[in-house]
Protein backbone atom coordinates (compact mmCIF):
# COMPACT_ATOMS: atom_id res chain seq x y z
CA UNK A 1 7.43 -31.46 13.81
CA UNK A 2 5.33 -28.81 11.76
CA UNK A 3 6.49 -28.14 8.45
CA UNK A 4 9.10 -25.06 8.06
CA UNK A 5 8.87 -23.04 4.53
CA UNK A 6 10.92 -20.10 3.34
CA UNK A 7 8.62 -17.18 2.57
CA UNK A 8 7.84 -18.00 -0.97
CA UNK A 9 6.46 -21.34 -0.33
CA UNK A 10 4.47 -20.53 2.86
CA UNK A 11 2.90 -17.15 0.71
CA UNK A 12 1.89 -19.65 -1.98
CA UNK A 13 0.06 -21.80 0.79
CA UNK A 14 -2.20 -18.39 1.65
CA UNK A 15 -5.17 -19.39 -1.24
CA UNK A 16 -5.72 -22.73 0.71
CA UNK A 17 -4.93 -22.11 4.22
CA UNK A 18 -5.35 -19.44 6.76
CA UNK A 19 -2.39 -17.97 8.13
CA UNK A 20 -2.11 -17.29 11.66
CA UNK A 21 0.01 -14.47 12.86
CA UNK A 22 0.30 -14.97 16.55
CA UNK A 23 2.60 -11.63 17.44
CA UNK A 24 1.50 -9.47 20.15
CA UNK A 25 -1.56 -6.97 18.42
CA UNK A 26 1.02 -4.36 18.31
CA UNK A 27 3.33 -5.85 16.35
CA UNK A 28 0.60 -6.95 14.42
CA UNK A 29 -0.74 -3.79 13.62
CA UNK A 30 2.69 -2.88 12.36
CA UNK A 31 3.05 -4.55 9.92
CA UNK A 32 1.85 -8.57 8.74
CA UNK A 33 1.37 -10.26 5.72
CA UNK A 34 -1.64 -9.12 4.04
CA UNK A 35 -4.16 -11.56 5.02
CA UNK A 36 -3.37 -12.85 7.60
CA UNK A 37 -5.45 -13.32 11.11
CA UNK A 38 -3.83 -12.09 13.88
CA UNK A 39 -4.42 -14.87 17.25
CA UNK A 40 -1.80 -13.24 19.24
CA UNK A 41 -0.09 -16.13 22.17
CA UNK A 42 0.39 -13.08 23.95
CA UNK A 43 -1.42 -9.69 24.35
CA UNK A 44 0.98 -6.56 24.51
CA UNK A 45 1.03 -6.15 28.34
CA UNK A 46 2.12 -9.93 28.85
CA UNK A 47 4.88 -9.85 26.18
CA UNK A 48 6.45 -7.06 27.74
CA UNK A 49 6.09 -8.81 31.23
CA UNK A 50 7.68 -11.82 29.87
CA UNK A 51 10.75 -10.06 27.89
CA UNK A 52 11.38 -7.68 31.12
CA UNK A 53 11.83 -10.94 32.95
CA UNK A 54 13.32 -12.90 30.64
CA UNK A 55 16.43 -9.53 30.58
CA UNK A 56 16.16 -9.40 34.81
CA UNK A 57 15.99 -13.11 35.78
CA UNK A 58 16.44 -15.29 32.33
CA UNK A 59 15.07 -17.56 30.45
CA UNK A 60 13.32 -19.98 32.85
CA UNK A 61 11.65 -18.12 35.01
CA UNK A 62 10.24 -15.79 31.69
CA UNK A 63 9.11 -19.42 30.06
CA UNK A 64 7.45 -20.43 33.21
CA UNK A 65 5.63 -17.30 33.22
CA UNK A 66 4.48 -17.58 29.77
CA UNK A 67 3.01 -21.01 30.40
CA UNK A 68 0.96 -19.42 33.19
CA UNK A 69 -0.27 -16.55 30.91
CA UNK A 70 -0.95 -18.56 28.12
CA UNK A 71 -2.56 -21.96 29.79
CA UNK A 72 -5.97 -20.34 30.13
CA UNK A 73 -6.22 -19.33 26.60
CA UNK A 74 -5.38 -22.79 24.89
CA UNK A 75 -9.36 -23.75 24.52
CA UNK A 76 -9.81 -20.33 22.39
CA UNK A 77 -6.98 -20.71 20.52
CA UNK A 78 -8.20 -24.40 19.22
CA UNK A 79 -11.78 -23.27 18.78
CA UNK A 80 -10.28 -19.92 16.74
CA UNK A 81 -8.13 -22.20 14.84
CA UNK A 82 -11.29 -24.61 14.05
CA UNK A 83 -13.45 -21.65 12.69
CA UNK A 84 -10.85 -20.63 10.65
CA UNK A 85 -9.79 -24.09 9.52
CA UNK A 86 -12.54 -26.17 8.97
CA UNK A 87 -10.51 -28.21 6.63
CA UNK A 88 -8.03 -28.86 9.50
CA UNK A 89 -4.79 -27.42 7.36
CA UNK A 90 -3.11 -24.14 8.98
CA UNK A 91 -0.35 -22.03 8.77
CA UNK A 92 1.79 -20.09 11.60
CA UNK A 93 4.13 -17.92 12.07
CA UNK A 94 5.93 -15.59 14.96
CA UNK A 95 8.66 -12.83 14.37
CA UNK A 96 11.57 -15.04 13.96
CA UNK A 97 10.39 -18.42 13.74
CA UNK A 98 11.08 -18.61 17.57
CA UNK A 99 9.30 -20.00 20.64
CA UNK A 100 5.66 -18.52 19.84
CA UNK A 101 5.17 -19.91 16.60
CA UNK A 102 6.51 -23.44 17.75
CA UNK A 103 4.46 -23.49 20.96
CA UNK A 104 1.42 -22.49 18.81
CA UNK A 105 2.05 -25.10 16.13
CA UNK A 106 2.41 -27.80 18.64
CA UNK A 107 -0.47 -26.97 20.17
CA UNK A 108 -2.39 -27.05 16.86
CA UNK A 109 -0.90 -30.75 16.06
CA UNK A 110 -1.67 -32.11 18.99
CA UNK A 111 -5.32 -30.80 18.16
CA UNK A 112 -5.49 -32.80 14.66
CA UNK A 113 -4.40 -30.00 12.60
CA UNK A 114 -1.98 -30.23 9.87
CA UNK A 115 0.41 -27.16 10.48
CA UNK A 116 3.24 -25.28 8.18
CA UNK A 117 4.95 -22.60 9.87
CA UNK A 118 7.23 -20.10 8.48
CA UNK A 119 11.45 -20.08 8.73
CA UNK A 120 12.51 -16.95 9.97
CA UNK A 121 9.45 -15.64 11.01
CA UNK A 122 7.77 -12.30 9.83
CA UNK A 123 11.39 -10.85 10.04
CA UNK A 124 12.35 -13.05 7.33
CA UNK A 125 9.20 -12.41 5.22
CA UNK A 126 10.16 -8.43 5.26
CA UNK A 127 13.62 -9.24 4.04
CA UNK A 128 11.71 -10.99 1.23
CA UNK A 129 9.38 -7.97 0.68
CA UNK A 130 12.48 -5.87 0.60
CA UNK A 131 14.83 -8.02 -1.67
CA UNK A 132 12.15 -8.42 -4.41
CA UNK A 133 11.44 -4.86 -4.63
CA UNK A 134 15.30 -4.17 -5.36
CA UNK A 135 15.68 -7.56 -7.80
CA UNK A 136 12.49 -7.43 -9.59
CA UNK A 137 12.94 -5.81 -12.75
CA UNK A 138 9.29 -4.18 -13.44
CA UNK A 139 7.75 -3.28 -17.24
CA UNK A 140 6.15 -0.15 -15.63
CA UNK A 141 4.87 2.40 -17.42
CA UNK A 142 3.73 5.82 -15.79
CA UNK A 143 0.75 7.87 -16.86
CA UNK A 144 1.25 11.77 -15.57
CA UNK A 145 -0.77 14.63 -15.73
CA UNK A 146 -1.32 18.22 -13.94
CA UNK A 147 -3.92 17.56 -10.88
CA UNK A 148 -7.35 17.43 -11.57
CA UNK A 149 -6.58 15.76 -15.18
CA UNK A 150 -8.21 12.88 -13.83
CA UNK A 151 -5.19 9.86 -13.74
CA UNK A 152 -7.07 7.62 -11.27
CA UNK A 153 -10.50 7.52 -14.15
CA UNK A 154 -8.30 7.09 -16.81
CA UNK A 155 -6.24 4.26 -14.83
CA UNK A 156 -9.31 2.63 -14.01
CA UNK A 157 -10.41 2.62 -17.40
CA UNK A 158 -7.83 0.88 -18.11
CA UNK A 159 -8.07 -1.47 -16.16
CA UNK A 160 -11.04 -2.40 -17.37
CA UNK A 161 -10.00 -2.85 -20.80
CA UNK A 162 -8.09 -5.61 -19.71
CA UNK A 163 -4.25 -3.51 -18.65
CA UNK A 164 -2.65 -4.16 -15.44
CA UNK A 165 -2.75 -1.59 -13.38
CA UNK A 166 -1.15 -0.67 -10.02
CA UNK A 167 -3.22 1.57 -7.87
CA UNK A 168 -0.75 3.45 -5.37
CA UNK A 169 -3.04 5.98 -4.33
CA UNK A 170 -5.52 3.46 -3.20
CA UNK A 171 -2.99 1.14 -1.67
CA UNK A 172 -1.59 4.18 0.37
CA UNK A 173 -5.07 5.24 1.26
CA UNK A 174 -4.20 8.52 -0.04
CA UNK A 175 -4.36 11.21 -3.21
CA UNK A 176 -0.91 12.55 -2.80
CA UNK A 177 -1.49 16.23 -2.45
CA UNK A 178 -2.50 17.93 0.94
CA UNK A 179 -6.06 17.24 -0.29
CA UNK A 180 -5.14 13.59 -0.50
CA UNK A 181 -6.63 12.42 3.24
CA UNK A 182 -10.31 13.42 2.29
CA UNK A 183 -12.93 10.95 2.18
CA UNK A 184 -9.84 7.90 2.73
CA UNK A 185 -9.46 5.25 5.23
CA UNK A 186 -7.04 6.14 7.49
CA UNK A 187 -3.27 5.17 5.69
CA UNK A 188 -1.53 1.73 6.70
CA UNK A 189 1.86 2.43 8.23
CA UNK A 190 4.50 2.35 5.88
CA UNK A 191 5.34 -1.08 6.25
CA UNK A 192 2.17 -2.41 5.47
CA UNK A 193 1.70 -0.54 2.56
CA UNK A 194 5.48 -2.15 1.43
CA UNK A 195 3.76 -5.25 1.86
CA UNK A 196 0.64 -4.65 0.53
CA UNK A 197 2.51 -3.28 -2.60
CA UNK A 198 4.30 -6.31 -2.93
CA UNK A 199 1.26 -8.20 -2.74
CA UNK A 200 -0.42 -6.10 -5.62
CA UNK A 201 3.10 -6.89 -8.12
CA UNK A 202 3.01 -10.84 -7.34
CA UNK A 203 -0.50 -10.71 -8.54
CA UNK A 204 0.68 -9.76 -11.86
CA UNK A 205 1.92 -10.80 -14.99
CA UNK A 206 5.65 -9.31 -15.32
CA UNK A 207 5.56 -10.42 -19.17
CA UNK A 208 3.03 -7.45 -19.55
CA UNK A 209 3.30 -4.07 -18.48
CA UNK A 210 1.90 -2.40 -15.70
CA UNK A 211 0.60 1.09 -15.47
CA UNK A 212 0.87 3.29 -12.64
CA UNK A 213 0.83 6.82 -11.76
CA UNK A 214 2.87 9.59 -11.68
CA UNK A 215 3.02 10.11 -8.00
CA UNK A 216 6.02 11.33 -5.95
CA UNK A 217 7.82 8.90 -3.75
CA UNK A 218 5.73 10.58 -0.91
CA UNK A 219 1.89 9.34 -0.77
CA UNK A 220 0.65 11.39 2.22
CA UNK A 221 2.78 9.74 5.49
CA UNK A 222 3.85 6.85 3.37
CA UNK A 223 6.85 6.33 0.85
CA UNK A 224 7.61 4.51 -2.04
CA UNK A 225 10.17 1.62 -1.09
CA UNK A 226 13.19 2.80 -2.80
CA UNK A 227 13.76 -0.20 -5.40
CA UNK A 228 9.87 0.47 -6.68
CA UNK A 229 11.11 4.45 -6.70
CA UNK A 230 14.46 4.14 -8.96
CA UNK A 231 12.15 1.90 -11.15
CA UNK A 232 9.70 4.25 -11.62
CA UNK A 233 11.16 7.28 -11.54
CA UNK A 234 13.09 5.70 -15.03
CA UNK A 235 9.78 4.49 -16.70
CA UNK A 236 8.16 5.57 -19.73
CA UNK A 237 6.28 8.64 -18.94
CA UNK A 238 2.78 9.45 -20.44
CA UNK A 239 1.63 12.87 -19.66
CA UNK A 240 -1.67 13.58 -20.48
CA UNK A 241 -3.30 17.15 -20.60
CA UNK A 242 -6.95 17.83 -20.70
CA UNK A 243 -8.44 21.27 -20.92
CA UNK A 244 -8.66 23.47 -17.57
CA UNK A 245 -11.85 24.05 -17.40
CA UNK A 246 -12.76 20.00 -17.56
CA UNK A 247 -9.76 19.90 -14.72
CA UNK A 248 -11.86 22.75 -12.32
CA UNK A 249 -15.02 20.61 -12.76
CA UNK A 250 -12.97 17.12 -12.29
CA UNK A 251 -11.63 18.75 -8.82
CA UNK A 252 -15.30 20.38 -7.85
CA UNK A 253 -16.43 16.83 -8.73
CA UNK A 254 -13.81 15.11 -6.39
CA UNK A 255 -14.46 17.96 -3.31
CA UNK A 256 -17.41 19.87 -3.13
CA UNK A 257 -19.20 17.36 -0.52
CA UNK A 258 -16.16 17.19 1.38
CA UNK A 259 -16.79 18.74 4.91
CA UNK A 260 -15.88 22.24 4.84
CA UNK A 261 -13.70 22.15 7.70
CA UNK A 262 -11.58 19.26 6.02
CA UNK A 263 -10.90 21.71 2.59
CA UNK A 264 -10.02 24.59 4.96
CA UNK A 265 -7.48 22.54 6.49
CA UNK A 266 -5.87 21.18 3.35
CA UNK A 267 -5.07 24.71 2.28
CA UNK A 268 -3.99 25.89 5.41
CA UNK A 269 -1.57 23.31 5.03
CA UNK A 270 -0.37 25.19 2.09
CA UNK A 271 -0.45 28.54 3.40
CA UNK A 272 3.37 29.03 3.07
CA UNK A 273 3.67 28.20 -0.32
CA UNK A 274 0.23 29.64 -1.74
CA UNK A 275 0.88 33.19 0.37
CA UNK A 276 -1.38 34.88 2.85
CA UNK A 277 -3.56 36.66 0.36
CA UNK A 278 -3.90 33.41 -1.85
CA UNK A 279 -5.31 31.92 1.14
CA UNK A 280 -7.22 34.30 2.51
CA UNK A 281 -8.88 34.36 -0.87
CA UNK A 282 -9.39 30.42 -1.48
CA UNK A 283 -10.85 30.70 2.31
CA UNK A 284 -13.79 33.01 1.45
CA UNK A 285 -14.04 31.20 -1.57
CA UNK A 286 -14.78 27.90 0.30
CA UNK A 287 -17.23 29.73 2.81
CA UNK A 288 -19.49 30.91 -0.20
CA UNK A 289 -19.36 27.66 -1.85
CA UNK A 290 -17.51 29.57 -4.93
CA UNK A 291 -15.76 25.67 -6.02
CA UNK A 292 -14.47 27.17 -8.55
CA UNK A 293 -12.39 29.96 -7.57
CA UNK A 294 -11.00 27.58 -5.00
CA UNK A 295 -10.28 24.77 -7.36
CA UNK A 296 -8.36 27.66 -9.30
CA UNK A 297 -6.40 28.76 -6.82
CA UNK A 298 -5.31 25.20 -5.81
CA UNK A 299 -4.30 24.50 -9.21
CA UNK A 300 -2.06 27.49 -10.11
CA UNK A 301 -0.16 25.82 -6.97
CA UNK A 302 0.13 22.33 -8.14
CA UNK A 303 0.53 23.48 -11.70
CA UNK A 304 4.00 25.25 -10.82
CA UNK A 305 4.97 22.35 -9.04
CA UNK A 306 4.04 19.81 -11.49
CA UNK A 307 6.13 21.85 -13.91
CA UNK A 308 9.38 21.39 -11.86
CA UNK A 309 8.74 17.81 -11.33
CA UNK A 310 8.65 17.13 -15.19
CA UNK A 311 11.32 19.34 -16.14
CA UNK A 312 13.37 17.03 -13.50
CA UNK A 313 12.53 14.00 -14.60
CA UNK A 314 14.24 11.01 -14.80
CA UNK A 315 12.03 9.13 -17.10
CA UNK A 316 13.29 7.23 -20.09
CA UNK A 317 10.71 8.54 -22.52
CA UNK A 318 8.56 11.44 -22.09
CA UNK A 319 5.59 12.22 -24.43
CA UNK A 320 2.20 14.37 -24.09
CA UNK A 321 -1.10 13.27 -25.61
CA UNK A 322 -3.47 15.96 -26.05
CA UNK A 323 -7.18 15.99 -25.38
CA UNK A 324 -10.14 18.02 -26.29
CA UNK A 325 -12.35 16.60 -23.48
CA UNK A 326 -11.95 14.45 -19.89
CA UNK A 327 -13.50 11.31 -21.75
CA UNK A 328 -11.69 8.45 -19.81
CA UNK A 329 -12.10 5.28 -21.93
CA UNK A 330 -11.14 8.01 -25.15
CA UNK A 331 -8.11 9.27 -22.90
CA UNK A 332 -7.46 4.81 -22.05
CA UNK A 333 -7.78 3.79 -25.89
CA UNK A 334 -5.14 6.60 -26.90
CA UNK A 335 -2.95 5.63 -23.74
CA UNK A 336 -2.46 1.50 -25.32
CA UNK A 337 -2.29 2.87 -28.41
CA UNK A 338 0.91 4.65 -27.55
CA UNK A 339 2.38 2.49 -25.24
CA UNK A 340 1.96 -0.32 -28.11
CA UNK A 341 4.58 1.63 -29.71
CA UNK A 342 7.05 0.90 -26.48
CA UNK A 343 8.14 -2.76 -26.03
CA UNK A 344 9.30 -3.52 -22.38
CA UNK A 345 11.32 -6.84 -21.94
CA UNK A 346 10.25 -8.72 -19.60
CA UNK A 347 12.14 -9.99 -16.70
CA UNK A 348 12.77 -13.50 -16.27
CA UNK A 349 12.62 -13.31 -12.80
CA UNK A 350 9.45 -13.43 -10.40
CA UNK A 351 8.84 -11.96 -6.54
C-alpha cells in the first residue's frame, strides 16, 4: 500500500517530490495544484467511454475496458515517472482518491518507486484551498490609487526592500480595467488562480504583513475567492496620489506599443459608459498616435469610478499620502513608514 496524506502533508512533500496528477487533460486544465505534472491514465475521449459504460452496463465491464485502454501505455508511464523521479520518490493523486490514482500508484511500486498519494483526491485539496481562504486570518494591507498612479512599481519596490507582497494582477494575468488583457498571458480559469493564490499566501510569513492592491473583486474573467474579498475589502487602505501629468505619461508608458487594434478594442468596450462622442474622440486620438489625449480621456472615466469605490469603502483605515513626483522607491519608503504606524496581529493559525 502507497502512503495516503491529507492535503497539507502531501503539499509539503511538493519541494522533494514530483507530483503526478493523472486526471484526464481536461480536468487538468481546470484546475490542479500548482506544480504539478499532469500524466493523465486516461485521455478525455477514453474517460468518457469508460464512465458512459460504467452508467449503461456497470462497473465490470467499464474496468475491463479501462485495462484495455490503459495496458499499452504502462511502459510510458514508468519511463515518464523515471524522468521525473530520478530519485525514485513520487507522489499521485486522482479526483477523489479513487481507482486512477490507486491503479497508478501500484503500478509505480511495483516499478521500485516509493509512492504517497493523496486522501480525497484533488476534490479534497480544493476544499482545503477553500477552507483556508475563509479561516486564515491575513495582516493585509492595501495600497490604492487612481489608474495610472503606478501601484504595481510602487508594489514592486517594495518588494524589493524586503515587504511581502501579493501580486493579484500578475497571478490573474490581468490589470483589472478593460485595458487589463494587453500584453498578458492568457488568464488561468478561476480555479486555478484560487489555487495559485493560495499558493502565493502559504509562501508567506503571516507574522508580517502583506501588501496588496486595491483591485476590485473582479480581475478581468477572474474573481477574488470571497474569504480573501471580506478580508481585503476591511484592510488598511493606503491611497496614494501622484500628479496627473506623471499618471498620462505612466499610462503612455504602459500602452503606446500596444497594437492599435488591441487599444481600440479596450475602449470600445467602454463605449456605454464613456459616450459616443468620448469615443469617437479617444478613437481619432489613437489613429494619430495623440497618447495623450487618449490616456486623458481614459482617465476622466476611471477617475469617476475610482471616486465611488473609495467613498464606499469598507476599509478599516483610510489615509492619502501625497506626492510631488512618480518616484517608486520614494513613493515605497513613505508607504513602510506609514504602515509602521499600524500594528496587525498576527494570526496564530497557518494555511
Amino acid at each position: 500500500m502507497s502512503q495516503v496524506l491529507p492535503p497539507e502533508a502531501f503539499l509539503l512533500l511538493r519541494a522533494e517530490r514530483p507530483v503526478f496528477d493523472v486526471r484526464s487533460p481536461s480536468e487538468y486544465a481546470q484546475g490542479h495544484i500548482p506544480g504539478a505534472l499532469n500524466l493523465p491514465l486516461f485521455t478525455d475521449e477514453e474517460r468518457a467511454r469508460v464512465g458512459t459504460l460504467y452508467k449503461q452496463q456497470g462497473a465490470e465491464p467499464a474496468f475491463l475496458l479501462g485495462l484495455r485502454l490503459v495496458g499499452p501505455k504502462l511502459e510510458d508511464f514508468v519511463r515518464a515517472a523515471r524522468k521525473a523521479a530520478p530519485q525514485r520518490q513520487l507522489a499521485v493523486h486522482c479526483w477523489r482518491g479513487g481507482q486512477r490514482s490507486q491503479s497508478m500508484a501500484w503500478l509505480f511500486r511495483q516499478a521500485g518507486f516509493e509512492v504517497v498519494t493523496l486522501e480525497g483526491g484533488y476534490k479534497r485539496y480544493r476544499q482545503h484551498v477553500l477552507d483556508g481562504f475563509e479561516r486564515t486570518e491575513l495582516p493585509l494591507l492595501v495600497l490604492g490609487g487612481k489608474t495610472g498612479s503606478g501601484k504595481t512599481k510602487v508594489l514592486r519596490a517594495l518588494q524589493h526592500m524586503g515587504e511581502q507582497v501579493l501580486d493579484l494582477e500578475a497571478l490573474a494575468h490581468h490589470k483589472g480595467s478593460s485595458f487589463g488583457a494587453i500584453g498578458e498571458a492568457p488568464q488561468p480559469t478561476s480555479e486555478q488562480f484560487e489555487n495559485n493564490l493560495f499558493d502565493a499566501i502559504k509562501s508567506f510569513d503571516l507574522r508580517r504583513r502583506i501588501w496588496v492592491e486595491n483591485e476590485s473583486r473582479s480581475i478581468g474573467r477572474i474573481y477574488l475567492p470571497m474569504g480573501f474579498w471580506r478580508q481585503k475589502q476591511v484592510a488598511p487602505l493606503l491611497n496614494i496620489e501622484i500628479p496627473h501629468e506623471c499618471r498620462i505619461q505612466n499610462l503612455i508608458n504602459d500602452y503606446a506599443a500596444a497594437p492599435l487594434s488591441e487599444l481600440e478594442a479596450a475602449f470600445r468596450r467602454l463605449e456605454k459608459r464613456l459616450g459616443g462622442l468620448c469615443l469617437k474622440t479617444a478613437l481619432e486620438a489613437l489613429q494619430r498616435q495623440d497618447f495623450a489625449t487618449a490616456a486623458e480621456l481614459a482617465l476622466a472615466y476611471y477617475d469617476k469610478t475610482y471616486r465611488f469605490e473609495l467613498e464606499n469603502s469598507c476599509a478599516s483605515t483610510i489615509e492619502a499620502l501625497v506626492f510631488a513626483n512618480a518616484d517608486a522607491d520614494e513613493i515605497a519608503n513613505q508607504c513602510r513608514q506609514w504602515a509602521d504606524k499600524y500594528h496587525l496581529e498576527p494570526s496564530p493559525q497557518t494555511l
